[in-house]
C-alpha atoms as a PDB file:
ATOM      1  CA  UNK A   1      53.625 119.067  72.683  1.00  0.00           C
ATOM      2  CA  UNK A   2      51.670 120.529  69.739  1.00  0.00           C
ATOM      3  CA  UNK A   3      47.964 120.557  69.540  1.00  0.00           C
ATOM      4  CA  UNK A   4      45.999 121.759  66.435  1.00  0.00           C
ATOM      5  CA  UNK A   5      43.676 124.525  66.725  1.00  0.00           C
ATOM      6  CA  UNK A   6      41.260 122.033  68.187  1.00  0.00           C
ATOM      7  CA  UNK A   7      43.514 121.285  71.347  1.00  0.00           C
ATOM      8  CA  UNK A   8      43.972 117.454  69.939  1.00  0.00           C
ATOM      9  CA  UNK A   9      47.487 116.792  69.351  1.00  0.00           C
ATOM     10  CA  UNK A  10      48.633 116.302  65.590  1.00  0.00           C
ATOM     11  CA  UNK A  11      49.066 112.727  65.939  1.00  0.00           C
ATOM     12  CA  UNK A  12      49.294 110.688  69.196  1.00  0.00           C
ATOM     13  CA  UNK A  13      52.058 108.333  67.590  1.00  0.00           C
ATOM     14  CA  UNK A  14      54.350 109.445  67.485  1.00  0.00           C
ATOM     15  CA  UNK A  15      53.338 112.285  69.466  1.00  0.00           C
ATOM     16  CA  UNK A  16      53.534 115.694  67.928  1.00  0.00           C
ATOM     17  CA  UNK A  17      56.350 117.082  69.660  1.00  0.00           C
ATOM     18  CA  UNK A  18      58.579 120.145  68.510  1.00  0.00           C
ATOM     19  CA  UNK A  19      61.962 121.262  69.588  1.00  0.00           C
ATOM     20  CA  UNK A  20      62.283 124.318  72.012  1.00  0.00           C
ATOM     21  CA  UNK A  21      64.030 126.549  69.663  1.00  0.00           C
ATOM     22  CA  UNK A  22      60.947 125.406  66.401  1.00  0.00           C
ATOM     23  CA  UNK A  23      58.458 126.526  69.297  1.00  0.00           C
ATOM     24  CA  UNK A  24      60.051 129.520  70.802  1.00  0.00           C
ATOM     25  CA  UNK A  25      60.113 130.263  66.693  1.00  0.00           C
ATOM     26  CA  UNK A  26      56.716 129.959  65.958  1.00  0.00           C
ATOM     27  CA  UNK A  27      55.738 131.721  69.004  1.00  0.00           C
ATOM     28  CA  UNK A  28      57.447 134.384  67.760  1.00  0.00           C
ATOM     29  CA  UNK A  29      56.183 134.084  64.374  1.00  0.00           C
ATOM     30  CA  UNK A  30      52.614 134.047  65.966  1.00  0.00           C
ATOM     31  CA  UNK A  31      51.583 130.774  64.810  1.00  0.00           C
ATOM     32  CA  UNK A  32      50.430 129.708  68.075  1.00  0.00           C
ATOM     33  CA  UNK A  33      49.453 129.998  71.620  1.00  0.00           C
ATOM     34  CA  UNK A  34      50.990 129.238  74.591  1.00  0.00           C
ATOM     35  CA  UNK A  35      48.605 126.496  76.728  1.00  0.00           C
ATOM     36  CA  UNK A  36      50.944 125.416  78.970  1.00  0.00           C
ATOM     37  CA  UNK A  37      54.469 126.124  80.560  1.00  0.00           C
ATOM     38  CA  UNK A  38      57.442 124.890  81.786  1.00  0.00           C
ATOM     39  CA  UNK A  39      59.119 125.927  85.050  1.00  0.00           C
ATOM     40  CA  UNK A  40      62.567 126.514  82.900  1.00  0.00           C
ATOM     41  CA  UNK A  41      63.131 129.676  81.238  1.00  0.00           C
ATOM     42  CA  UNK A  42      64.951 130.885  78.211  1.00  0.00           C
ATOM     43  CA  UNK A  43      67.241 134.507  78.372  1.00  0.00           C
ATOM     44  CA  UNK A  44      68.831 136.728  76.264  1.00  0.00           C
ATOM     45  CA  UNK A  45      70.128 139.932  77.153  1.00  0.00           C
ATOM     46  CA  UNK A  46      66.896 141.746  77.014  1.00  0.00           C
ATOM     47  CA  UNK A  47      64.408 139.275  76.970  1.00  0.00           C
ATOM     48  CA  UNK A  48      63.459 136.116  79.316  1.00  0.00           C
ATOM     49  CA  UNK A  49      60.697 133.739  79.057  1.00  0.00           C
ATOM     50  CA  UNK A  50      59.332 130.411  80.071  1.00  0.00           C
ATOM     51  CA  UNK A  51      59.300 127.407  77.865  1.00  0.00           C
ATOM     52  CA  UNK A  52      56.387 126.502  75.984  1.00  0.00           C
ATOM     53  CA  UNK A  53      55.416 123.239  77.064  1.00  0.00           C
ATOM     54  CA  UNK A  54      52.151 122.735  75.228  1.00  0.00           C
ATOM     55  CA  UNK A  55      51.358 124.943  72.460  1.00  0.00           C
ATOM     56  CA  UNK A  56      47.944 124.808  69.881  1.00  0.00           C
ATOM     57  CA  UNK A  57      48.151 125.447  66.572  1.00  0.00           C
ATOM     58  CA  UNK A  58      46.059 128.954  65.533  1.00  0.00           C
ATOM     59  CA  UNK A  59      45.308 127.685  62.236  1.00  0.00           C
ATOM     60  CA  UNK A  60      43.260 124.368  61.884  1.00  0.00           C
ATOM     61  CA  UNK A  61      45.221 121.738  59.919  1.00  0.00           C
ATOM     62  CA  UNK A  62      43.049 119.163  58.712  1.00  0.00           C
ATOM     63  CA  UNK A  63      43.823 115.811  58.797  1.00  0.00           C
ATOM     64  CA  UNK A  64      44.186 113.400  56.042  1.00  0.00           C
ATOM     65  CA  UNK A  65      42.051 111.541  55.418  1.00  0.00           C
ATOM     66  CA  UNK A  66      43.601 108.422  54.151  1.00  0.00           C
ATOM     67  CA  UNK A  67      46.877 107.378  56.159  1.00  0.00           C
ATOM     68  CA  UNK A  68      49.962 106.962  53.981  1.00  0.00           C
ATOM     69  CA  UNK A  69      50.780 103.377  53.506  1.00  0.00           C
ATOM     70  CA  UNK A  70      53.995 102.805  54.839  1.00  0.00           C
ATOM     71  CA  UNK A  71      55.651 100.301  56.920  1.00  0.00           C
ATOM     72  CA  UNK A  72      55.616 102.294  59.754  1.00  0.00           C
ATOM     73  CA  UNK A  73      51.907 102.286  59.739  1.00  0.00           C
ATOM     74  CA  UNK A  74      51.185  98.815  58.580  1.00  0.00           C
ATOM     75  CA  UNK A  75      52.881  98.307  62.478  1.00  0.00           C
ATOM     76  CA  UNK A  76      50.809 100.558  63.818  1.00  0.00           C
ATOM     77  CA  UNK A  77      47.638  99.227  62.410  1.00  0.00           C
ATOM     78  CA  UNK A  78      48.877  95.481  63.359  1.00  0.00           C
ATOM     79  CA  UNK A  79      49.877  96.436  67.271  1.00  0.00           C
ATOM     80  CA  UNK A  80      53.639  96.072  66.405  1.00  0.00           C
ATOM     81  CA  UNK A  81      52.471  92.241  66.406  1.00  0.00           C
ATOM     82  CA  UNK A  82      53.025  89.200  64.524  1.00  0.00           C
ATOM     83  CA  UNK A  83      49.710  88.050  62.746  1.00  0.00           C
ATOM     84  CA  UNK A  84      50.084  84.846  62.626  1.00  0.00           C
ATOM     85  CA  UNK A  85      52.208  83.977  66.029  1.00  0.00           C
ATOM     86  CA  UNK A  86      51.445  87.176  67.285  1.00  0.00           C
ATOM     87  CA  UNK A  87      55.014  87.536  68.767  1.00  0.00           C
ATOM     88  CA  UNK A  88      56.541  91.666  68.646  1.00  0.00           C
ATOM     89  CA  UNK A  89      60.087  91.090  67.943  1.00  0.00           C
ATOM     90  CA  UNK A  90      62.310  90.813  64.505  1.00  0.00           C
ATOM     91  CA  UNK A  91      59.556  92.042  62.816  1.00  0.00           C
ATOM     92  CA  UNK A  92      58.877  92.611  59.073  1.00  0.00           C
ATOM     93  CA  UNK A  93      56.250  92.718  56.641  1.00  0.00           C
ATOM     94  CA  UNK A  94      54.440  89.930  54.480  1.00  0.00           C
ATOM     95  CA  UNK A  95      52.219  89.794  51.521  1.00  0.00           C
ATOM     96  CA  UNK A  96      49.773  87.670  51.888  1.00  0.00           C
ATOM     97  CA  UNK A  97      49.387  86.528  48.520  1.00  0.00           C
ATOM     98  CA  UNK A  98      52.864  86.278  47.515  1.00  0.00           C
ATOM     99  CA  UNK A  99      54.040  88.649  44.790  1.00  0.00           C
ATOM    100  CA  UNK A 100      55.455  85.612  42.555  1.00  0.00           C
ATOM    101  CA  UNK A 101      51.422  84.672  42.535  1.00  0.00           C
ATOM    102  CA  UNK A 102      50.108  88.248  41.745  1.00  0.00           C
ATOM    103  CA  UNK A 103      49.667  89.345  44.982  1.00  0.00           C
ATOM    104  CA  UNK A 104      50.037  93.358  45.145  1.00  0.00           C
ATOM    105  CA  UNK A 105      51.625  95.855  47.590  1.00  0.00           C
ATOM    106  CA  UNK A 106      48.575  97.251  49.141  1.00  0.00           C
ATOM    107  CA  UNK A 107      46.795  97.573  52.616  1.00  0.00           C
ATOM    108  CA  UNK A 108      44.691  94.608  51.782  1.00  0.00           C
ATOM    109  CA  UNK A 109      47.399  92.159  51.095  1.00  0.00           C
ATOM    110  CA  UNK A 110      50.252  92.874  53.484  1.00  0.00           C
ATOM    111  CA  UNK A 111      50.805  92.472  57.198  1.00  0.00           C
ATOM    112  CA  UNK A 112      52.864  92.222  59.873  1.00  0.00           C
ATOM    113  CA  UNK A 113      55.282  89.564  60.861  1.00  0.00           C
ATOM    114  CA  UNK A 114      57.373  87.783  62.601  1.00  0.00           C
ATOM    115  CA  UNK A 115      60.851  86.630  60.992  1.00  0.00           C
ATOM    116  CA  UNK A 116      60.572  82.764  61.809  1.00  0.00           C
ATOM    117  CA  UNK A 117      56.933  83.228  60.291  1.00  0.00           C
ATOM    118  CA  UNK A 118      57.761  85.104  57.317  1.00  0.00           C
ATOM    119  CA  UNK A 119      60.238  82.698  56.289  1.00  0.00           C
ATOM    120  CA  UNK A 120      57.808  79.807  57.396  1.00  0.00           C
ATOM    121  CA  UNK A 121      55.333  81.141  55.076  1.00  0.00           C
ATOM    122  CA  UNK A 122      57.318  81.914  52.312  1.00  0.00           C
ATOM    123  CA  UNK A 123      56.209  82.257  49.282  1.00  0.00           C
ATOM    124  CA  UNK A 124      53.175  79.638  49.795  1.00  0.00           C
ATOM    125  CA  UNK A 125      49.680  80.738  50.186  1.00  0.00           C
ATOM    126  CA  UNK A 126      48.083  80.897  53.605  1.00  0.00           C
ATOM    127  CA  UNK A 127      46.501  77.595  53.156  1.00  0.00           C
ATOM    128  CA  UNK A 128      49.542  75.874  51.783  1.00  0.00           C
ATOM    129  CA  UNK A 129      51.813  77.262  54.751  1.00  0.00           C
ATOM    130  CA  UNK A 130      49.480  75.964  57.423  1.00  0.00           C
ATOM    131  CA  UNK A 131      49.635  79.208  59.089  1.00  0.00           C
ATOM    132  CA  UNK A 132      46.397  81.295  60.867  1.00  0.00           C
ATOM    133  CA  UNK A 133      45.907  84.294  60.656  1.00  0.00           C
ATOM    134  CA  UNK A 134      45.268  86.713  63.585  1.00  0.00           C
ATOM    135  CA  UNK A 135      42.893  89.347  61.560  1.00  0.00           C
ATOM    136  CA  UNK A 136      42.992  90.089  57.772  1.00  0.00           C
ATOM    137  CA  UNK A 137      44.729  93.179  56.636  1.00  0.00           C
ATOM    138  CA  UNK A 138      42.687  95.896  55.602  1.00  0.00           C
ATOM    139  CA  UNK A 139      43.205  99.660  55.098  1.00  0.00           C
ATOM    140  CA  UNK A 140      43.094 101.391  58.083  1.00  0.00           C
ATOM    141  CA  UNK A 141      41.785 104.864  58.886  1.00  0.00           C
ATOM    142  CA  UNK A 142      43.719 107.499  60.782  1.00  0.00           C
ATOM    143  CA  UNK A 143      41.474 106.959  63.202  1.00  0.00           C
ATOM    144  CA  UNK A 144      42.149 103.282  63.793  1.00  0.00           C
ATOM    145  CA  UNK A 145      45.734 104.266  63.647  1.00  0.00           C
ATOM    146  CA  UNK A 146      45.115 107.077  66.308  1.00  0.00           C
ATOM    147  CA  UNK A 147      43.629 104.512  68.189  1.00  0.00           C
ATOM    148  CA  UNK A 148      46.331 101.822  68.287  1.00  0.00           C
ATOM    149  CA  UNK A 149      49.214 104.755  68.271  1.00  0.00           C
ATOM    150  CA  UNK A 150      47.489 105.104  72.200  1.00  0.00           C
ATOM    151  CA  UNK A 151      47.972 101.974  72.937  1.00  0.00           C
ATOM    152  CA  UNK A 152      52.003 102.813  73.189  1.00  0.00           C
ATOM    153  CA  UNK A 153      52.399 106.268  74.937  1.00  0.00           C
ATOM    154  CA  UNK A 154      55.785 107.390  74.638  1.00  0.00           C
ATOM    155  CA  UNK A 155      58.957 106.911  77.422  1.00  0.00           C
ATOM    156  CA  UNK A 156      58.310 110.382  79.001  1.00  0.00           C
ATOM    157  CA  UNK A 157      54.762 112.425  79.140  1.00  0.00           C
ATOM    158  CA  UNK A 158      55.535 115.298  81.031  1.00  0.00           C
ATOM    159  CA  UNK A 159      52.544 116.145  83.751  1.00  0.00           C
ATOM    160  CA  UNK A 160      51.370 119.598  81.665  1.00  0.00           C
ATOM    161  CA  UNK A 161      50.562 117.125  78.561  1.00  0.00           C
ATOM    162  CA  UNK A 162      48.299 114.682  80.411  1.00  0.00           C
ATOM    163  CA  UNK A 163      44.813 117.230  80.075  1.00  0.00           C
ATOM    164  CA  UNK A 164      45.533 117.162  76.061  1.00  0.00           C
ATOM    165  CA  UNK A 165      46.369 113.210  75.525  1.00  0.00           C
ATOM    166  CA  UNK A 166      43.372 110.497  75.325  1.00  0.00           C
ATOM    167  CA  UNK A 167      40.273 113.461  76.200  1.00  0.00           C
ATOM    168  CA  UNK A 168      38.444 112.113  73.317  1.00  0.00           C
ATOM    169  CA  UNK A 169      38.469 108.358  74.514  1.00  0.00           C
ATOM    170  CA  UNK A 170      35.335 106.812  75.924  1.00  0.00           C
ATOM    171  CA  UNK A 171      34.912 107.189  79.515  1.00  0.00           C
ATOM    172  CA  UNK A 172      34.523 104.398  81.780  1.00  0.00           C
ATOM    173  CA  UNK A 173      30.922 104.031  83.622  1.00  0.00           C
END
């Protein structure tokens, strides 16, 4: 797992991983520091050392400010849910003002949704389809996409990562 110089990870989803050999590279390269090991070790001839299992970053990246909008992240910022059935399967995107009635390509006018919905909706407006809508779409912050990217922790978090993942989340009384 990568952290930045900070010790937060680059992005929680998907988590900032890096292959073995990329991080046995930019140890190497001294572009970061070891945290945290692995019991496995890597050999050649002359040399043998452990596998970097968490590594941080010695120069700060900064993150953006302003998440890319892609549809990838229109997901993320929608839970991977439907917004008007709020169903998380077969899912695509929507404009909710249709583009044949002006409606643009932005975070503001499209969302996430089902299949069955989508083509319920069509090219109507909300009000003509009869659907409701779950929240409005709006432009999210990386924050708020940090936030919901938590919300689905990947298949496998090995034991050495858990002190680096969610330390910034509010504590419970």
């Amino acid at each position: 797992m990568v952290l930045n110089a900070d010790y937060r990870p680059l992005s929680y989803y998907p988590l900032s991983l890096w292959s073995w050999q990329d991080t046995i590279k930019a140890v190497f390269l001294d572009r970061v520091t070891v945290v945290s090991t692995y019991e496995k070790a890597i050999h050649s001839p002359s040399f043998e050392m452990r596998l970097p299992s968490v590594v941080s970053l010695k120069t700060y990246v900064k993150p953006s400010r302003n998440p890319a909008f892609t549809r990838f992240n229109v997901f993320l910022r929608d839970r991977f849910r439907c917004q008007y059935c709020g169903h998380g399967e077969d899912l695509t995107f929507d404009h909710l003002i249709p583009r044949s009635k002006g409606g643009q390509t932005t975070w503001d006018n499209v969302l996430t949704a089902c299949s069955p919905c989508n083509l319920s909706k069509g090219s109507k407006t909300l009000k003509e389809s009869g659907l409701h809508l779950a929240r409005m779409p709006f432009a999210p912050s990386v924050q708020d996409l940090h936030a919901n990217g938590r919300l689905f922790p990947p298949n496998y978090l090995h034991q050495s990562w858990m002190d680096y993942l969610y330390w910034d989340t509010e504590l419970e009384p």
